[in-house]
Protein backbone atom coordinates (compact mmCIF):
# COMPACT_ATOMS: atom_id res chain seq x y z
CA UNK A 1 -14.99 9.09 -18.63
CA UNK A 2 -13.12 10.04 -21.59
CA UNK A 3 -9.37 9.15 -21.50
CA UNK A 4 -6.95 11.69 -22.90
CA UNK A 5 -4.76 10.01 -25.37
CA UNK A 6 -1.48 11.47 -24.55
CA UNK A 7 -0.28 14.32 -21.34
CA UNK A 8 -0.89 17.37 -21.95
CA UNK A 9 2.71 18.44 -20.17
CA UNK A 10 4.59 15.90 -22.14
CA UNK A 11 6.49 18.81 -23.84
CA UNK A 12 9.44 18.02 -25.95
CA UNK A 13 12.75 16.52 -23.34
CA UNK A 14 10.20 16.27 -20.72
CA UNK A 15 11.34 13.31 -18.20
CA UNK A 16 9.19 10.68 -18.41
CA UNK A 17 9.55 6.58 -17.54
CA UNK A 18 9.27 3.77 -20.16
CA UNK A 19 5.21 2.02 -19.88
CA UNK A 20 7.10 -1.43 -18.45
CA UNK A 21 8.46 0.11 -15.84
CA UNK A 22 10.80 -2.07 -13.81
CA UNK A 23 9.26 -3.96 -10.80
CA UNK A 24 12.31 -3.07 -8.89
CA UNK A 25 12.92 1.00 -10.27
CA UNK A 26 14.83 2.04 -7.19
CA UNK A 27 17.76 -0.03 -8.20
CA UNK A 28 18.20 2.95 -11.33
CA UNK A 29 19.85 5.31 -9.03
CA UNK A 30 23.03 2.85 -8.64
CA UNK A 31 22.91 3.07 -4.86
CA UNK A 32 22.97 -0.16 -2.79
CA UNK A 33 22.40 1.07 0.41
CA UNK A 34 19.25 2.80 -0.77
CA UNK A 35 18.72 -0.62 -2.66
CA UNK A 36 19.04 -2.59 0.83
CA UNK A 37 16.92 -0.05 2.35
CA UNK A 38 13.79 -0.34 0.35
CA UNK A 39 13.44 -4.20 0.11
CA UNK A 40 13.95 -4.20 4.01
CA UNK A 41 10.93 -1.83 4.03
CA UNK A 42 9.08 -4.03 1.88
CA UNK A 43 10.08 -7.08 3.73
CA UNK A 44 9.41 -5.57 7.54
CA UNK A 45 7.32 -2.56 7.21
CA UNK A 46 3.94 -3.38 8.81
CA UNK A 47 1.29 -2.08 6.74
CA UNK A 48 2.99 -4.76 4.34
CA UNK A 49 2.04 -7.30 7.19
CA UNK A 50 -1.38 -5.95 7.11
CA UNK A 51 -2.43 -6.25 3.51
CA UNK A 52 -0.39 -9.84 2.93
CA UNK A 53 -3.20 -10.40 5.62
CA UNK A 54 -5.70 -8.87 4.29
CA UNK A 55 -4.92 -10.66 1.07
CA UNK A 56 -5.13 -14.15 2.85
CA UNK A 57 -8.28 -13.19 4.21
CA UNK A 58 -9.89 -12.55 0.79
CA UNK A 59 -8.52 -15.44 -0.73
CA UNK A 60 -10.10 -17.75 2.07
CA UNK A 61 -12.71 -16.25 1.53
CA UNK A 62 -12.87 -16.48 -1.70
CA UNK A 63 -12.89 -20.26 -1.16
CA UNK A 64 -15.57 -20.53 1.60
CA UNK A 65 -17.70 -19.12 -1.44
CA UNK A 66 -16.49 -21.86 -3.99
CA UNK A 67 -17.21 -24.36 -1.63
CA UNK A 68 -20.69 -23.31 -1.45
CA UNK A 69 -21.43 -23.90 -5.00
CA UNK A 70 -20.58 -27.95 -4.55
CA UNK A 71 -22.27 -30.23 -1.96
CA UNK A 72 -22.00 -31.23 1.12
CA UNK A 73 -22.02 -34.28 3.37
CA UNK A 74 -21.54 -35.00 6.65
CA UNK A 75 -21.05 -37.96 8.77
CA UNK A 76 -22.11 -39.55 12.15
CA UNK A 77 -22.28 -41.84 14.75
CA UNK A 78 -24.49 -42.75 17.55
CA UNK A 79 -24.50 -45.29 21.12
CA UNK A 80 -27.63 -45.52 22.98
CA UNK A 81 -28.71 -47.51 25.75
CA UNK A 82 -32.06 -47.87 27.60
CA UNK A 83 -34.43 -49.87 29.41
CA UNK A 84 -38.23 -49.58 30.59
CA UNK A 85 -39.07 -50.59 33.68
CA UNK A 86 -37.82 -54.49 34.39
CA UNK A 87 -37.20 -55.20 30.43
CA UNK A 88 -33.77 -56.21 30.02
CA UNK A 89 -31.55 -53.03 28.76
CA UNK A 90 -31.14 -52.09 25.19
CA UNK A 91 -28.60 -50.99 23.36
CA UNK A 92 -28.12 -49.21 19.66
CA UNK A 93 -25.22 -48.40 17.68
CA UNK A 94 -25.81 -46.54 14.55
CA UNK A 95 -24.09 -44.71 11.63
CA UNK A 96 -25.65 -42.03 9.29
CA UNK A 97 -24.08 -40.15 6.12
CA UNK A 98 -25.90 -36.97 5.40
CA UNK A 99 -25.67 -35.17 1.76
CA UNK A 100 -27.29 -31.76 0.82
CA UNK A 101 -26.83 -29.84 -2.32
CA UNK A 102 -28.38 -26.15 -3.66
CA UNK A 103 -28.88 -26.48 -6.73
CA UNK A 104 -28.08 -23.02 -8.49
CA UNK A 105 -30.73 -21.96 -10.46
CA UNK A 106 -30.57 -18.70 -10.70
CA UNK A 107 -26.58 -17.94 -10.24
CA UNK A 108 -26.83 -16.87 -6.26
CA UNK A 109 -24.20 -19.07 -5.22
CA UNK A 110 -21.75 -18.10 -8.65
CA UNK A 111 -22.26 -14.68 -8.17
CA UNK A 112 -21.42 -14.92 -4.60
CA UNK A 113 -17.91 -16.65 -5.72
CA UNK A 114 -17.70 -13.99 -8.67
CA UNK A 115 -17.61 -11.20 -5.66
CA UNK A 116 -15.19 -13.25 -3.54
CA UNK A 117 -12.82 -13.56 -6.28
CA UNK A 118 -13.20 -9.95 -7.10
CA UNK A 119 -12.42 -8.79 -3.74
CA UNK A 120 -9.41 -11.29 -3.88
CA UNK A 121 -8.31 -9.30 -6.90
CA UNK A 122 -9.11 -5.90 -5.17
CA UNK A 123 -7.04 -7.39 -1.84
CA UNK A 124 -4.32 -8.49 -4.35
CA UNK A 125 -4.31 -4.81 -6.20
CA UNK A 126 -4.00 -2.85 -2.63
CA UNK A 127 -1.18 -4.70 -1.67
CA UNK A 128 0.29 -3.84 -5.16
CA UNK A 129 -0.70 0.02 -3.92
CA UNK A 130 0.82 -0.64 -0.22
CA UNK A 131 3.93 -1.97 -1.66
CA UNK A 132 4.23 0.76 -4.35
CA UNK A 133 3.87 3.77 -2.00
CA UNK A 134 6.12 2.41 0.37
CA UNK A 135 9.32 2.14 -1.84
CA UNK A 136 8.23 5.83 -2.89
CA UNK A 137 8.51 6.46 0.87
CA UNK A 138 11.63 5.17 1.70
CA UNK A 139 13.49 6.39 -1.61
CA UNK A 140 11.56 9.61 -1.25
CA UNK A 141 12.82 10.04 2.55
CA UNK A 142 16.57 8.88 1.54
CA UNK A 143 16.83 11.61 -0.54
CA UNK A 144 15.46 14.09 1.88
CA UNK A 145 17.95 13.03 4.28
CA UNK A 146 20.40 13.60 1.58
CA UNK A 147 19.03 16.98 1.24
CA UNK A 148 19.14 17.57 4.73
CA UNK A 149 22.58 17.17 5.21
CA UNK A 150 23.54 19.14 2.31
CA UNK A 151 21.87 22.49 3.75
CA UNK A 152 23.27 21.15 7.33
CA UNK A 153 26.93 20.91 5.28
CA UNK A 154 26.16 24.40 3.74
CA UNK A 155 24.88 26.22 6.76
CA UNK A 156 28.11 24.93 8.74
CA UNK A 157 30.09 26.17 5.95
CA UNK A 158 28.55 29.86 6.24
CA UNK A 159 28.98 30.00 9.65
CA UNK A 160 32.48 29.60 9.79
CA UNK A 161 33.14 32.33 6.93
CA UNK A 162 30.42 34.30 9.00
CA UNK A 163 33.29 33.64 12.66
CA UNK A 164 35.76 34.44 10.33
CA UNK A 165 34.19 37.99 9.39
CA UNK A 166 33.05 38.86 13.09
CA UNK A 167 36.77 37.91 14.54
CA UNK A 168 37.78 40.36 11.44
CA UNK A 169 35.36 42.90 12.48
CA UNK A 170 36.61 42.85 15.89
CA UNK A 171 40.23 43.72 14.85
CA UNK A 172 39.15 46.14 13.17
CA UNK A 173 37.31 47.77 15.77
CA UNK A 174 40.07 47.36 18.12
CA UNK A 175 42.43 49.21 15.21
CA UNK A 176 39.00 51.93 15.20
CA UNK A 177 38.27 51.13 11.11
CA UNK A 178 34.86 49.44 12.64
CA UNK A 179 32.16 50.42 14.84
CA UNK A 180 30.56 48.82 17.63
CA UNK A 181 27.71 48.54 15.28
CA UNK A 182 29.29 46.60 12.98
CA UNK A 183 30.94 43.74 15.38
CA UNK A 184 27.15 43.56 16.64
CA UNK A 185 25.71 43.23 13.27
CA UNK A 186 28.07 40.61 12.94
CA UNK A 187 27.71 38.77 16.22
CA UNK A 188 24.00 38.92 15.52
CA UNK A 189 24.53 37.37 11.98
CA UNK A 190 26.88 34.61 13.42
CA UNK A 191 24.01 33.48 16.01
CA UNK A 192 21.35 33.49 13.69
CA UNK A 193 23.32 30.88 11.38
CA UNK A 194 23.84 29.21 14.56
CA UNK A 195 20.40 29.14 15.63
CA UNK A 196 19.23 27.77 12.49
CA UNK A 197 21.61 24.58 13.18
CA UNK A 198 19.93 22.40 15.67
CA UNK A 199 16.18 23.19 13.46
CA UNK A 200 17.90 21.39 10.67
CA UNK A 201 19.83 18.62 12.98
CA UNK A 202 16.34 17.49 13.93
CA UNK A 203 14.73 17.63 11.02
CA UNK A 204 17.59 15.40 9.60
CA UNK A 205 17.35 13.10 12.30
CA UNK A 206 13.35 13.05 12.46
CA UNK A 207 13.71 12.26 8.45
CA UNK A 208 15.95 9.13 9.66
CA UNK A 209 13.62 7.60 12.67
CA UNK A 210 10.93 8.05 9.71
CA UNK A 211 13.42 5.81 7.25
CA UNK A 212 13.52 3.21 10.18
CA UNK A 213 10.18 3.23 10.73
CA UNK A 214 9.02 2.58 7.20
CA UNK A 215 11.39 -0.37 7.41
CA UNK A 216 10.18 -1.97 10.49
CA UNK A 217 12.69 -1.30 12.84
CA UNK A 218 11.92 1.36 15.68
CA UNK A 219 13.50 4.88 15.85
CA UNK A 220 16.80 5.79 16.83
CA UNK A 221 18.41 2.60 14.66
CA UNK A 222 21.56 3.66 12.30
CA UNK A 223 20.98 4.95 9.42
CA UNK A 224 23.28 4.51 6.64
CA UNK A 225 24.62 8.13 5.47
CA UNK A 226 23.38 9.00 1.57
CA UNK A 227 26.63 9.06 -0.82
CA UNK A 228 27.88 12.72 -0.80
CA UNK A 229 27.41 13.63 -4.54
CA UNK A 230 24.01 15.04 -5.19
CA UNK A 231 21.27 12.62 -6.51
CA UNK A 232 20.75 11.69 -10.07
CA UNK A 233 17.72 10.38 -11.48
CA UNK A 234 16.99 7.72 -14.42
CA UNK A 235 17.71 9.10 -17.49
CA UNK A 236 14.84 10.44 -19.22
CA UNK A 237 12.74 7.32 -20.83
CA UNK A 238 9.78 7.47 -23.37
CA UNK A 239 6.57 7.89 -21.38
CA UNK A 240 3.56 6.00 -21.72
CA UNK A 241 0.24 7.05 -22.94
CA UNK A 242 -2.65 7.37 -20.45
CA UNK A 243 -4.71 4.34 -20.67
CA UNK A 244 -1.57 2.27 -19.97
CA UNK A 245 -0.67 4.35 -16.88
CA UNK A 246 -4.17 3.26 -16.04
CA UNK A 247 -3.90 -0.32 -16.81
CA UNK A 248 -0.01 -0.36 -14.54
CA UNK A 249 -1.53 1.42 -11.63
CA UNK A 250 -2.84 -0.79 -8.42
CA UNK A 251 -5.33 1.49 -6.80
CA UNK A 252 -7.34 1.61 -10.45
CA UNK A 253 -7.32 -1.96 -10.40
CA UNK A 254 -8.39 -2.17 -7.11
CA UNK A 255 -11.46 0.16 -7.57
CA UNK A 256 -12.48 -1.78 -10.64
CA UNK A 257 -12.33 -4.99 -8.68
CA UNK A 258 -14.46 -3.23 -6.05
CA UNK A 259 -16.68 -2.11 -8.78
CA UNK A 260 -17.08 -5.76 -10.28
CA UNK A 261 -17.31 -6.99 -6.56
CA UNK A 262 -20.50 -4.78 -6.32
CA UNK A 263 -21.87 -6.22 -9.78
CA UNK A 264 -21.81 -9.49 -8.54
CA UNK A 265 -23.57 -8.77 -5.59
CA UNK A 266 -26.46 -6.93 -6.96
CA UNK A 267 -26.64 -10.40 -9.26
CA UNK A 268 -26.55 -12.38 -6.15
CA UNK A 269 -28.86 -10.05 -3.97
CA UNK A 270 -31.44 -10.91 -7.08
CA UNK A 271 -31.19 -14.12 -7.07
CA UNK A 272 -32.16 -14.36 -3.85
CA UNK A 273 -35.58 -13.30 -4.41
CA UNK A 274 -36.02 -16.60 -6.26
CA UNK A 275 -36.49 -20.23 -4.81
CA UNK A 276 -33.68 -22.31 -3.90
CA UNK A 277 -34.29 -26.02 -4.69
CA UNK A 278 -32.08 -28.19 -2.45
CA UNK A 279 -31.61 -32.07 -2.95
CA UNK A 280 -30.54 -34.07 0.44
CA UNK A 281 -29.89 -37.44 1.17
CA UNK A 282 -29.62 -39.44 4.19
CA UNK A 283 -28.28 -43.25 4.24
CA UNK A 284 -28.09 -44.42 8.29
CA UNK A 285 -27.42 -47.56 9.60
CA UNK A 286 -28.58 -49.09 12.82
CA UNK A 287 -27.35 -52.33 14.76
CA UNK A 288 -29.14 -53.33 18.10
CA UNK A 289 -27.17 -55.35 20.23
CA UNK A 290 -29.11 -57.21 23.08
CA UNK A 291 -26.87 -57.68 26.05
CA UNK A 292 -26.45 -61.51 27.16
CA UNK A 293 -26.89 -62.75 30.98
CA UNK A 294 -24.06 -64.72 32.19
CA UNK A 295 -23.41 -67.78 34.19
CA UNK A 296 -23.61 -66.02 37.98
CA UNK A 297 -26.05 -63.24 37.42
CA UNK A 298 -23.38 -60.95 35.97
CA UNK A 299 -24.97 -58.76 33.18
CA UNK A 300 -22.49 -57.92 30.20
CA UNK A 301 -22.66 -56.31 26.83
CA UNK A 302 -20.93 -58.44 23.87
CA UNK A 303 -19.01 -55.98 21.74
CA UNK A 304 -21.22 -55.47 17.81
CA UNK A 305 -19.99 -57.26 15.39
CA UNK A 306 -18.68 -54.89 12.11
CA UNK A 307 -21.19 -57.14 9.96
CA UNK A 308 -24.24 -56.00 11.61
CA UNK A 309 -24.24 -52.67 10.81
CA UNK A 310 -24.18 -53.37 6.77
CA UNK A 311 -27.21 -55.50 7.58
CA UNK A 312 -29.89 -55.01 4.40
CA UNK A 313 -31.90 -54.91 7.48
CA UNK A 314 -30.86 -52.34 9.19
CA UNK A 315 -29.94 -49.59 6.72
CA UNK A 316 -32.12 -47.29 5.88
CA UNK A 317 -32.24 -44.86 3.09
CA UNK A 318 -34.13 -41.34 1.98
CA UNK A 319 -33.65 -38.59 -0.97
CA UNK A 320 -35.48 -35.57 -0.57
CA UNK A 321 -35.93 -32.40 -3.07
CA UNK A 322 -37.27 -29.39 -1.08
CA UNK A 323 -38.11 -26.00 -2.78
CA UNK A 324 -38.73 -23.04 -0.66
CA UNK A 325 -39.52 -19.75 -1.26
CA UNK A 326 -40.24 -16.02 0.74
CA UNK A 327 -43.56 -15.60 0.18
CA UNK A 328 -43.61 -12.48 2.20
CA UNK A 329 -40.84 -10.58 4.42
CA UNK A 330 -42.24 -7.27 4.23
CA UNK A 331 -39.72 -6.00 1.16
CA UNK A 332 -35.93 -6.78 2.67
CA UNK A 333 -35.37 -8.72 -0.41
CA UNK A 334 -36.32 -5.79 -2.71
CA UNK A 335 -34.25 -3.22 -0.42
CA UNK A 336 -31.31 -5.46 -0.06
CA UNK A 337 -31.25 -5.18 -4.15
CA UNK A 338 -31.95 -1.12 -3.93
CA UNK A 339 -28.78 -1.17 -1.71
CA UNK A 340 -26.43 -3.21 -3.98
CA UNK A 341 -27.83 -1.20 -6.87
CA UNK A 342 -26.31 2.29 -4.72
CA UNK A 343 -23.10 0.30 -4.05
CA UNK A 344 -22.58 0.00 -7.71
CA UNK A 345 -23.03 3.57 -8.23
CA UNK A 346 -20.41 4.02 -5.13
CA UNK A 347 -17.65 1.77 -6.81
CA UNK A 348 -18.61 3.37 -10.00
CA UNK A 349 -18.23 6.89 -8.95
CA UNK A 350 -14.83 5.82 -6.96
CA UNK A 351 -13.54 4.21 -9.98
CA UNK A 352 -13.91 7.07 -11.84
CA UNK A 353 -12.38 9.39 -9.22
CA UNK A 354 -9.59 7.39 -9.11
CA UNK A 355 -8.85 7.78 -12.72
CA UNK A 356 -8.81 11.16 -12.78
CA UNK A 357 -6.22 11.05 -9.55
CA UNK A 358 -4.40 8.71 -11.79
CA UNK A 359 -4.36 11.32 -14.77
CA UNK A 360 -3.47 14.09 -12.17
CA UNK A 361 -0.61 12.75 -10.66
CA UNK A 362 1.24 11.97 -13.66
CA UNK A 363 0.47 15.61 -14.96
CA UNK A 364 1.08 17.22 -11.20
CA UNK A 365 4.64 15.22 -11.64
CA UNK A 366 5.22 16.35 -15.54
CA UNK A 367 4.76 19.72 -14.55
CA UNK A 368 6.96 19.37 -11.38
CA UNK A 369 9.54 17.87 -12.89
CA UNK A 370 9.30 20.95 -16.00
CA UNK A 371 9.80 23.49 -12.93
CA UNK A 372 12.06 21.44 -11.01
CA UNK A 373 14.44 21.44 -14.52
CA UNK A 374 14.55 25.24 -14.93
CA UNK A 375 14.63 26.05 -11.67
CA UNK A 376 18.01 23.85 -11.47
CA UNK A 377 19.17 25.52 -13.72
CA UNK A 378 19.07 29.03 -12.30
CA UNK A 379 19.98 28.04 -8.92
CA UNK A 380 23.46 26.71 -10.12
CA UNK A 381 24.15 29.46 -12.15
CA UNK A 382 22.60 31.59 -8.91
CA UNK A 383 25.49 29.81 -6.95
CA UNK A 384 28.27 30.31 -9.42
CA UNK A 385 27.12 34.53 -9.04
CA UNK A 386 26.85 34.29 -5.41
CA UNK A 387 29.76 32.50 -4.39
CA UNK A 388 31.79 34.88 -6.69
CA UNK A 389 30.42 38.17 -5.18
CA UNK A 390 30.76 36.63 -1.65
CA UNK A 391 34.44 36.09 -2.39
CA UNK A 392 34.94 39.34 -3.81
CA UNK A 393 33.08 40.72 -0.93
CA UNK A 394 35.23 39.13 1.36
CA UNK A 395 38.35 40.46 -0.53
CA UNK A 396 37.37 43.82 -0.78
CA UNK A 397 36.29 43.79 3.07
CA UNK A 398 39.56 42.95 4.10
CA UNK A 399 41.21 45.88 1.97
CA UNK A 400 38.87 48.11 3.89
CA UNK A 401 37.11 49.00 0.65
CA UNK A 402 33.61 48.09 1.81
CA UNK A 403 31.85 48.59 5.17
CA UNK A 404 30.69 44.79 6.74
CA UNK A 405 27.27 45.46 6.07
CA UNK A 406 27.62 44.35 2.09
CA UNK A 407 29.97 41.50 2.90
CA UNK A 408 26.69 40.45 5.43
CA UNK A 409 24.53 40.69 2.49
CA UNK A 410 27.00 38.78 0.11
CA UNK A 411 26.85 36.08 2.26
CA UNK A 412 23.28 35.38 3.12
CA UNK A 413 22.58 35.41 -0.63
CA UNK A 414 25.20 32.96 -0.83
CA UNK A 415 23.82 30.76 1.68
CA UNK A 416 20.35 31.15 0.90
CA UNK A 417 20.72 30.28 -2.76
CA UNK A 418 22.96 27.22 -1.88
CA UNK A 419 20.29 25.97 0.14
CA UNK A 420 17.58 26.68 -1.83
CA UNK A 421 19.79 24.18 -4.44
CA UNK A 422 20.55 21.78 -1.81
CA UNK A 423 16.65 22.20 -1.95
CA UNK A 424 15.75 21.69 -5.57
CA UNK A 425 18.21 18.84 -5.93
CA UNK A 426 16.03 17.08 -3.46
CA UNK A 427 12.42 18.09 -5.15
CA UNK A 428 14.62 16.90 -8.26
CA UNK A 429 15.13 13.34 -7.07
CA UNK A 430 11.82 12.88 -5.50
CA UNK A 431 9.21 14.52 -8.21
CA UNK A 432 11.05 11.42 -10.01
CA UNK A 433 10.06 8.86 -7.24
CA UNK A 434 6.76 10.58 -7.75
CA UNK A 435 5.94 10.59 -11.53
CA UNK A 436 7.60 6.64 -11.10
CA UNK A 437 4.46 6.19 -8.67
CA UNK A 438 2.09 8.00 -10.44
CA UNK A 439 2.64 5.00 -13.50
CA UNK A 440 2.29 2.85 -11.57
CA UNK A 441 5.84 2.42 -9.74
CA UNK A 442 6.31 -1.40 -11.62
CA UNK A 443 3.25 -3.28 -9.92
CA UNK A 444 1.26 -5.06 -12.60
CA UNK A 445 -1.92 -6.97 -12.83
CA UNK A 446 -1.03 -11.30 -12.72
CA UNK A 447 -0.78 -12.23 -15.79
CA UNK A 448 -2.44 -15.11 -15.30
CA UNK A 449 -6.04 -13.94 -17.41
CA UNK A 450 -7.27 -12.20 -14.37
CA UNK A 451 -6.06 -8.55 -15.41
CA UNK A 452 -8.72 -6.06 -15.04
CA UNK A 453 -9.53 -3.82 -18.21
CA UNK A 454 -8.91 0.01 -17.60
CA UNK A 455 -12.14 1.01 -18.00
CA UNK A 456 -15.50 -0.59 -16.75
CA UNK A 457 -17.87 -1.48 -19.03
């Protein structure tokens, strides 16, 4: 696939994060508990567990494959004892060192380790991915918590006013300057702010057994409270161009290990339609011991002596070179490489879906973050008009210059534009978290020459 060189949302001021982004980003918004919050997660959570696991399962793995490539030798000893008819008894000690060794002619046994260390890498990469999304998570849920209580705070705040205007509307009524119809109106107003309470209780609380969760610890554990003042991102940083996105995100450098994984296996599924040629080795050792009749009848064993089994006489060497080769197995050779050959094409076409997720995500984000901006920026001064008419509203109420039903409507724009900011202040913080995981979120290949390219070849 062709890779764009720069985004095509990266208008001018548009929010972006530096290409070496920091391995621990969360620490930018200046907030410890949110700091303590996310390296708990990454210490407890238990899909964390599960790839560390899955990682130490690759890597062994990986070195059951290496193993294969050197030789082998094993070791034994034997004790036997017998006797035919009235013949005195027998008995044989022996010792026997075994060595076999493949050679690798045609590369089966290195591609095989060239796969295992490529699934290694792709094991290594996920847990870069597991790790990533997780602190996007648990900062991404902090914040919604935060937003949570800040339409919670708001709501309480409108019902009160809302109280305030139905006990007002009941005075009047008593004095006749309101009708029944308006203390109704009002009651009905007060109860649907009401009723709109507990929904938003839950949610907050549901948004904190999901915090807990992600860091290990079952529901229903305290959750420290977000600070009060609304969040603010990172500054706005110089953003990276695509193919570096590409080469700081896990799950691309996952799929290309996958895809080089499936490489070496179609090598290795070819090579095994050659011959192997094995060399093997046997050195053994044999001492018979003849038992000795005693003085009385008694019949004993004497215990070997050490020397006897390095006798010239009774060692006994071989060296053997065997070839062997499938003459015929009715084409599972040739299928087994057909079906490596389609696993390619799966990891390739994988691969290059998840590059264009890649490129998506940090676009999706740009463009997010664009809206989120202007949006901001109308709310507040949305909130600044509301709250002004609701107060005026409220003045002019008392005075007896309006009738309750435009004091009702003052107010519900009041409260639903303060929510809907309580809203975008949240969607501001966490289309940050996102366009921080869409680069990547500060994983990085090791640095240690085993960094995958961004592109297969």
């Amino acid at each position: 696939m062709t890779i764009p060189a720069q985004w095509s949302s990266d208008a001018p001021g548009a929010p972006g994060v530096v290409a070496a982004i920091d391995s621990r980003w969360w620490t930018a918004w200046g907030d410890p508990v949110l700091t303590d919050w996310v390296e708990r997660a990454l210490r407890a959570n238990t899909d964390v567990a599960a790839a560390l696991a899955a990682v130490a399962q690759a890597r062994a793995l990986r070195d059951v494959a290496q193993a294969a490539t050197g030789p082998s030798l094993g070791a034994g000893a034997s004790a036997q004892r017998a006797q035919t008819g009235d013949a005195v008894a027998r008995t044989n000690l022996g010792a026997k060192l075994d060595a076999s060794w493949e050679i690798d002619l045609f590369g089966r046994r290195a591609a095989a380790l060239q796969a295992g260390q490529a699934d290694m890498q792709a094991s290594e990469a996920a847990l870069g991915q597991v790790r990533v999304t997780l602190a996007a998570e648990v900062v991404t849920t902090y914040w919604e918590i935060w937003g949570l209580r800040e339409r919670l705070r708001v709501t309480q705040e409108n019902l009160r006013a809302q109280e305030e205007a139905l006990q007002l509307t009941q005075w009047r009524a008593q004095a006749g300057l309101a009708s029944d119809l308006d203390v109704q109106t009002a009651r009905a107003a007060v109860e649907q702010v009401r009723a709109s309470i507990p929904a938003l209780q839950a949610s907050a609380r549901q948004a904190r057994h999901a915090l807990a969760v992600l860091a290990g610890q079952a529901p229903g554990v305290a959750v420290p409270e977000p600070p009060a003042a609304p969040p603010e991102p990172p500054a706005a940083w110089s953003l990276p161009v695509p193919v570096d996105v590409l080469r700081q995100r896990p799950d691309v450098a996952a799929a290309e290990a996958r895809l080089q994984a499936a490489f070496a296996r179609s090598r290795q599924a070819q090579a095994a339609r050659w011959p192997t040629l094995n060399v093997g080795g046997t050195l053994s050792l044999a001492a018979p011991r003849w038992p000795t009749l005693n003085v009385g009848g008694t019949l004993s064993l004497a215990a070997p002596r050490v020397t006897e089994l390095f006798d010239a006489a009774a060692l006994t060497r071989s060296l053997a070179l065997a070839l062997a080769a499938s003459v015929f197995d009715g084409g599972a050779a040739q299928a087994q490489v057909r079906a490596q050959e389609a696993a390619i094409e799966q990891a390739r076409a994988a691969l290059q879906g998840v590059l264009l997720a890649a490129l998506r995500d940090v676009e999706n984000a740009l463009v997010a973050l664009a809206a989120d901006r202007e949006r901001l920026g109308h709310l507040q001064a949305a909130v600044a008009a509301a709250a002004e008419a609701e107060a005026l509203a409220s003045q002019r109420y008392r005075a007896g210059l309006i009738d309750y039903r435009t004091l009702l409507d003052a107010q519900r724009t009041l409260l639903a534009v303060q929510g809907e900011l309580a809203a975008a202040r949240t969607a501001w913080a966490t289309d940050h978290v996102r366009l921080i995981k869409a680069l990547g979120g500060g994983w990085a290949p090791p640095a240690d020459g085993t960094a995958l390219s961004a592109t297969p070849h």
